[in-house]
PDB file of N, CA and C in Angstrom:
ATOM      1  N   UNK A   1      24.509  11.587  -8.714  1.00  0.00           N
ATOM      2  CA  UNK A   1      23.847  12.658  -8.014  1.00  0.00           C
ATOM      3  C   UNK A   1      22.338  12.576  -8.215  1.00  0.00           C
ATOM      4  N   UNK A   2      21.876  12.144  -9.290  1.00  0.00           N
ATOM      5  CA  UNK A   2      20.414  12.137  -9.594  1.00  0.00           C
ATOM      6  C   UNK A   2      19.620  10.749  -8.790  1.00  0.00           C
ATOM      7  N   UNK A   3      20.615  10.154  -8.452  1.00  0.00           N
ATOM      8  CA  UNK A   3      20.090   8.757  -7.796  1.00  0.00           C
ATOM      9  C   UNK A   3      19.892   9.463  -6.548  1.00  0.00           C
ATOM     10  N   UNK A   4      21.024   9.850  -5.893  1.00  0.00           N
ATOM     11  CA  UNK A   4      20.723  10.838  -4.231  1.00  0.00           C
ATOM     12  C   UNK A   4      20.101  11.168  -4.795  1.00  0.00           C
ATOM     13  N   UNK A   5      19.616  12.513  -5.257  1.00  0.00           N
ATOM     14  CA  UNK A   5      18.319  13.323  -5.082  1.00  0.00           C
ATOM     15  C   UNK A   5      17.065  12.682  -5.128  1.00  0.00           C
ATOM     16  N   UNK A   6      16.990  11.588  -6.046  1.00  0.00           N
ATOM     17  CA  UNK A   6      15.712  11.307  -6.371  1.00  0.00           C
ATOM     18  C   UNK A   6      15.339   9.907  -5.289  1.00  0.00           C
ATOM     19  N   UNK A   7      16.263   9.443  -3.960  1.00  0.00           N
ATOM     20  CA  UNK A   7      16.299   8.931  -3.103  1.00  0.00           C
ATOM     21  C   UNK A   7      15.635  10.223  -2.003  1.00  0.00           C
ATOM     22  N   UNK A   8      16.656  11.230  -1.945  1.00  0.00           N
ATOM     23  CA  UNK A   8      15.914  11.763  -1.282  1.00  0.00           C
ATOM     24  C   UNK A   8      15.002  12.162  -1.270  1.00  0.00           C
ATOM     25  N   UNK A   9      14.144  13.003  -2.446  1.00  0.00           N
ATOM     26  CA  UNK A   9      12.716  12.999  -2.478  1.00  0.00           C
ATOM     27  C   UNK A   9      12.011  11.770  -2.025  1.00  0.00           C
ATOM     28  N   UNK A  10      12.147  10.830  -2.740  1.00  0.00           N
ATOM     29  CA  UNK A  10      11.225   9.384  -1.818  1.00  0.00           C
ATOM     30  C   UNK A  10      11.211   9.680  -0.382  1.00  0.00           C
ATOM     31  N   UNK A  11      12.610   9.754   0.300  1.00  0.00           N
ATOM     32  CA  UNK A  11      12.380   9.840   1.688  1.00  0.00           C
ATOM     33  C   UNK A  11      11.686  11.039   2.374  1.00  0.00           C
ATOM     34  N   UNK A  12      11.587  12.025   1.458  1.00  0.00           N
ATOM     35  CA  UNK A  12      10.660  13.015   2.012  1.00  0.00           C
ATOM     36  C   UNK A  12       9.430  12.947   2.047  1.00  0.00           C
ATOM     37  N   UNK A  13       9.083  11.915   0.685  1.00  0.00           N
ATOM     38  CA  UNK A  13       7.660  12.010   0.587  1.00  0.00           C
ATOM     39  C   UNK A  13       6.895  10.803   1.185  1.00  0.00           C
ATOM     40  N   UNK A  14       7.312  10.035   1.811  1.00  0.00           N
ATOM     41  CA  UNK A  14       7.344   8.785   2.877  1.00  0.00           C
ATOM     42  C   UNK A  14       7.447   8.999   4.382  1.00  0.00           C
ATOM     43  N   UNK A  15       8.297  10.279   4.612  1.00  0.00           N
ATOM     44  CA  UNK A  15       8.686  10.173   5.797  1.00  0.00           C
ATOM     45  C   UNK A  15       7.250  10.625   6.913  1.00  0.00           C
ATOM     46  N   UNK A  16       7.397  10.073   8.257  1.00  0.00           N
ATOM     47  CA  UNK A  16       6.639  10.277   8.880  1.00  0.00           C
ATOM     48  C   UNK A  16       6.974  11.419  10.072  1.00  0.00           C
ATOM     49  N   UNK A  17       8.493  12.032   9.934  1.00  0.00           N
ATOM     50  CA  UNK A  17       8.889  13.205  10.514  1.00  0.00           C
ATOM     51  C   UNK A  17       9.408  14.087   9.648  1.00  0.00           C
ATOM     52  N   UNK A  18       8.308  15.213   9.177  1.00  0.00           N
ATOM     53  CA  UNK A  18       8.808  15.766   7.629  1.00  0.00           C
ATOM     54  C   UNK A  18       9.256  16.457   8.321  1.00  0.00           C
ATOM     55  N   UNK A  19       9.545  17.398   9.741  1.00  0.00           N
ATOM     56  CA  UNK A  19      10.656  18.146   9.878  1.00  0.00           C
ATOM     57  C   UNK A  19      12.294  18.050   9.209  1.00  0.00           C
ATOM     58  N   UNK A  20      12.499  17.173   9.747  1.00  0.00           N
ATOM     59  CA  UNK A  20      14.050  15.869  10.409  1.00  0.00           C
ATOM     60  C   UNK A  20      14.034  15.642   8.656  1.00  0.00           C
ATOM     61  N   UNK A  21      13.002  15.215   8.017  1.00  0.00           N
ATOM     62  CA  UNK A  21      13.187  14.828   6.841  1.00  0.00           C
ATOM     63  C   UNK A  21      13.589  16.406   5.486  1.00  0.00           C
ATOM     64  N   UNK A  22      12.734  17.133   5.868  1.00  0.00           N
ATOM     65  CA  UNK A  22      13.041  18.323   5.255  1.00  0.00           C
ATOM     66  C   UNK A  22      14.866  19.226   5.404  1.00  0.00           C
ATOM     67  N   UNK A  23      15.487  18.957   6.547  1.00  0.00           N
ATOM     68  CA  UNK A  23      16.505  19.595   6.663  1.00  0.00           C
ATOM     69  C   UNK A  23      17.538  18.383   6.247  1.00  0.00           C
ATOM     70  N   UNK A  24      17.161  17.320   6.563  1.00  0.00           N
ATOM     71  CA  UNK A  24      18.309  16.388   5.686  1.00  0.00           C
ATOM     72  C   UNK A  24      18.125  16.402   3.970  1.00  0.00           C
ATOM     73  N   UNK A  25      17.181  16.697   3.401  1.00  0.00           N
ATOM     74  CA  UNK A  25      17.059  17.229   2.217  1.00  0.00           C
ATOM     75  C   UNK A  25      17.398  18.380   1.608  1.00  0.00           C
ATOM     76  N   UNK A  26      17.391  19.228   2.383  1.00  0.00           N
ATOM     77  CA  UNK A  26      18.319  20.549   2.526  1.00  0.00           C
ATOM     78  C   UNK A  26      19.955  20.473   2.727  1.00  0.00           C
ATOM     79  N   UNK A  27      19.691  19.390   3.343  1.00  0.00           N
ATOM     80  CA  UNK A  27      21.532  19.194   3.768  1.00  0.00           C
ATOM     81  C   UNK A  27      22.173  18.426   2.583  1.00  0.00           C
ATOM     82  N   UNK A  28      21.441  17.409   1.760  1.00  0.00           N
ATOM     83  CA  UNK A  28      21.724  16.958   0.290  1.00  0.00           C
ATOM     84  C   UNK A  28      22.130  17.664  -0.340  1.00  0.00           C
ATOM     85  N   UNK A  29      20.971  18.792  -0.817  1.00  0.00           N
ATOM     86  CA  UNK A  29      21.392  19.546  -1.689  1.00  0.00           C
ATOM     87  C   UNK A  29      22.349  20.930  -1.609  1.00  0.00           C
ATOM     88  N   UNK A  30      22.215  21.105   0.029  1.00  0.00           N
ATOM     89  CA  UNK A  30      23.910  21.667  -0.010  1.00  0.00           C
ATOM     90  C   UNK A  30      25.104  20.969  -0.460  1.00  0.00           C
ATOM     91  N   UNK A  31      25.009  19.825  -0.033  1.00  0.00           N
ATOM     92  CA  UNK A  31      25.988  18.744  -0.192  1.00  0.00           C
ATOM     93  C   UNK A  31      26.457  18.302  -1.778  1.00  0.00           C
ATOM     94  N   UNK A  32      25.406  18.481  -2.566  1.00  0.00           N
ATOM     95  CA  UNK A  32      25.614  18.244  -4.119  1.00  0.00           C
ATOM     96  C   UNK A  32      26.112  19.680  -4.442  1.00  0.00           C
ATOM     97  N   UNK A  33      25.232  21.136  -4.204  1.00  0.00           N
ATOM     98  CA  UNK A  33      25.730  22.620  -4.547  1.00  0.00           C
ATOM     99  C   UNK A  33      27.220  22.396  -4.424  1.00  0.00           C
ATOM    100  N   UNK A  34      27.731  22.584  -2.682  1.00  0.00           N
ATOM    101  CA  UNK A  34      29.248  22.250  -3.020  1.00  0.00           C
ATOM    102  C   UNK A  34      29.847  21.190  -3.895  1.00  0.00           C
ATOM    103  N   UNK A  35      29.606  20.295  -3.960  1.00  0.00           N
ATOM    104  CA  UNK A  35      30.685  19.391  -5.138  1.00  0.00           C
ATOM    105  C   UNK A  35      30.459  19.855  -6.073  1.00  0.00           C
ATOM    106  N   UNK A  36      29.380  20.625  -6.922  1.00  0.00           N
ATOM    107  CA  UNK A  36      29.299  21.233  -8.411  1.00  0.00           C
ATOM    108  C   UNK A  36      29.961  22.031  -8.477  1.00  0.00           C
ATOM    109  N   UNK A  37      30.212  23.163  -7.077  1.00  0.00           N
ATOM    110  CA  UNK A  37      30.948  24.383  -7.777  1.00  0.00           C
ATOM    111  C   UNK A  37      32.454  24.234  -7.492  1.00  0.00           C
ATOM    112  N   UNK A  38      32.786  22.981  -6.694  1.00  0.00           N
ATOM    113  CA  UNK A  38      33.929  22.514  -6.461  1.00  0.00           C
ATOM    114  C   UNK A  38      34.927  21.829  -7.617  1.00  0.00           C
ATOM    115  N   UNK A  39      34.128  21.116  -8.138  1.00  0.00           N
ATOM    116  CA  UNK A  39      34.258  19.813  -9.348  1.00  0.00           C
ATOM    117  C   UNK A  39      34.407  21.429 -10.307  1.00  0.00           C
ATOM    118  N   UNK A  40      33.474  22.063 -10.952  1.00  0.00           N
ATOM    119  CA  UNK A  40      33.917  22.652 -11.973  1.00  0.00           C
ATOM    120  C   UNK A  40      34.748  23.632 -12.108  1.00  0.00           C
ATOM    121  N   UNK A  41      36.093  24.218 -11.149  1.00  0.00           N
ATOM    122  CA  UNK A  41      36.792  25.348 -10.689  1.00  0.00           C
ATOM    123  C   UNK A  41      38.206  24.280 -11.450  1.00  0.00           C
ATOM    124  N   UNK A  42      38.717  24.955 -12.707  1.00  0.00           N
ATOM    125  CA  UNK A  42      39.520  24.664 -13.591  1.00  0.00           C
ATOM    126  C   UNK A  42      40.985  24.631 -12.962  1.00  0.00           C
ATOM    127  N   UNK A  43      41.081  25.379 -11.879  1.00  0.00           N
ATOM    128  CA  UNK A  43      42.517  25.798 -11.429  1.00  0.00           C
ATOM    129  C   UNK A  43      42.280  25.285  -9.639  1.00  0.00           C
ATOM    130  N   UNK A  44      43.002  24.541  -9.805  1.00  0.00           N
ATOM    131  CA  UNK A  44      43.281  23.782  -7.991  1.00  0.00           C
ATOM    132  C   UNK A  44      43.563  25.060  -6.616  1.00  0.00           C
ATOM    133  N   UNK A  45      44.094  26.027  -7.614  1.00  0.00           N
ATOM    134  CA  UNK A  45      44.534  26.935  -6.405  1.00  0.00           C
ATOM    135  C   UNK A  45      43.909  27.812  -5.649  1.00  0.00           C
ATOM    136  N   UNK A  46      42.859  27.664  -6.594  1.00  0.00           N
ATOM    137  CA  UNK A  46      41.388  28.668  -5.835  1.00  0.00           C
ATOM    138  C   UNK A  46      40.630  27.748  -5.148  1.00  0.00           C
ATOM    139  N   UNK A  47      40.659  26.666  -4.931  1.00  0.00           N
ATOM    140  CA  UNK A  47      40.560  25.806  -4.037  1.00  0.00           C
ATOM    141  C   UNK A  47      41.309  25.527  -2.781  1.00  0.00           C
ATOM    142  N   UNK A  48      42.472  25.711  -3.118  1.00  0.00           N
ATOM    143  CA  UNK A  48      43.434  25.565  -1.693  1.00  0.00           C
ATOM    144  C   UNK A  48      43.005  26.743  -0.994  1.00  0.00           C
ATOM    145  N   UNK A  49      43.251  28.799  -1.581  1.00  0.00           N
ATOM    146  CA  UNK A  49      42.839  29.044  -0.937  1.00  0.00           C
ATOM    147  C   UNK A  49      41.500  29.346  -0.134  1.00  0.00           C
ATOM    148  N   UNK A  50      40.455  28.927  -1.219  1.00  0.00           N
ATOM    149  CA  UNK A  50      39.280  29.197  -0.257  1.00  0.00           C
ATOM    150  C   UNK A  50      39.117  27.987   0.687  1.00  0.00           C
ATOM    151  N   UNK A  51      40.074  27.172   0.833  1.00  0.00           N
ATOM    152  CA  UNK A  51      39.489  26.063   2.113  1.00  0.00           C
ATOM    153  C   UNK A  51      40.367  26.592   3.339  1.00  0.00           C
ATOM    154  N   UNK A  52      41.520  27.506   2.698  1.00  0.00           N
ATOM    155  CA  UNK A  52      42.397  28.030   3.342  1.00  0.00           C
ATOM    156  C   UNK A  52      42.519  29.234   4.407  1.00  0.00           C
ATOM    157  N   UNK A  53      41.507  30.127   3.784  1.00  0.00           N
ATOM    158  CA  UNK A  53      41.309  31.448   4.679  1.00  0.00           C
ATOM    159  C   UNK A  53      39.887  31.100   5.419  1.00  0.00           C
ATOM    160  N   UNK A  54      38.576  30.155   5.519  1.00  0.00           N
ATOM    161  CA  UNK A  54      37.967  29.826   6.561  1.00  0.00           C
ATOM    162  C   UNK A  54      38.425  29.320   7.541  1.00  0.00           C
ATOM    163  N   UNK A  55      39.622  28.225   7.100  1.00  0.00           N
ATOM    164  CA  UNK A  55      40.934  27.569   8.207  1.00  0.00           C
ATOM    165  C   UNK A  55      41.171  28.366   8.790  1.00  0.00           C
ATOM    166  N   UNK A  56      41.659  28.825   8.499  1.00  0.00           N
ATOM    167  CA  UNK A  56      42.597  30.511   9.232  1.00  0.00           C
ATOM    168  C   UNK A  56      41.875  31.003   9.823  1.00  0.00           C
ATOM    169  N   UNK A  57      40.887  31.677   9.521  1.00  0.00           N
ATOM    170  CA  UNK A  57      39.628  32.453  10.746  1.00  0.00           C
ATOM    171  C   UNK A  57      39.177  31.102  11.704  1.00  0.00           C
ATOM    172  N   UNK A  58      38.824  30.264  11.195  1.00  0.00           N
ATOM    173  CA  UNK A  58      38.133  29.350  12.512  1.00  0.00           C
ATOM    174  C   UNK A  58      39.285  29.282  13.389  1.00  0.00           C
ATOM    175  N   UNK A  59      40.448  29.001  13.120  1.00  0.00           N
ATOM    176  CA  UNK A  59      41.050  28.652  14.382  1.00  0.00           C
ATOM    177  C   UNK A  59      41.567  29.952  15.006  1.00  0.00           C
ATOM    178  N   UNK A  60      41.708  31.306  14.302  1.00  0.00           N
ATOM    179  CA  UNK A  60      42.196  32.506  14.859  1.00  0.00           C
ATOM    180  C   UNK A  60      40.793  33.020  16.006  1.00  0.00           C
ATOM    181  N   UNK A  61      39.630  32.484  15.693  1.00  0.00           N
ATOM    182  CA  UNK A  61      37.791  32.399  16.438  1.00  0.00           C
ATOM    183  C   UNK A  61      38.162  31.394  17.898  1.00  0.00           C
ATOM    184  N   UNK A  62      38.967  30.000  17.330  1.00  0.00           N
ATOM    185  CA  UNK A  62      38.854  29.256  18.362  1.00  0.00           C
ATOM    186  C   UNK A  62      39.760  30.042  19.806  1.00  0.00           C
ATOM    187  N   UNK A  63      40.967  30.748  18.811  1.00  0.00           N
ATOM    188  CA  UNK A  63      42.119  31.191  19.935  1.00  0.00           C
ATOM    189  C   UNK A  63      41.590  32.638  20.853  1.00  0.00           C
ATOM    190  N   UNK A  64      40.670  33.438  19.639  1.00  0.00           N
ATOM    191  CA  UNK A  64      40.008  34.278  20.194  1.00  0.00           C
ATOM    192  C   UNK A  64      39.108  34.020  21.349  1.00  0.00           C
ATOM    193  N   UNK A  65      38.472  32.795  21.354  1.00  0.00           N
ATOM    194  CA  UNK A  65      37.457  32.515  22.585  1.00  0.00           C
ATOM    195  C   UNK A  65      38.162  31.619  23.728  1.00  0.00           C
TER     196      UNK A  65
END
């Protein structure tokens, strides 16, 4: 994880479209946030259901529209 991050800073501080570059750096470190609080949740089942009840609403959203 410290290799990504510290890749991505380089590419921020190089880049010549710091927009585009700023939100993919943002999107990293969402991307690392979830696996930390994912990786450290001791019990599997609070995992099933929280991937479980966004499932459930997105597609009860998709049937709704």
């Amino acid at each position: 994880m410290a290799l990504l991050l510290e890749a991505s800073l380089v590419g921020l501080a190089i880049s010549h479209d710091r927009d585009l570059s700023l939100r993919a750096f943002q999107s990293v470190l969402a991307c690392i946030l979830a696996y930390c609080s994912l990786v450290d949740i001791p019990d599997s089942a609070y995992i099933e259901r929280g991937f479980a009840f966004p499932g459930v609403c997105g597609f009860a959203a998709m049937l709704l529209a």
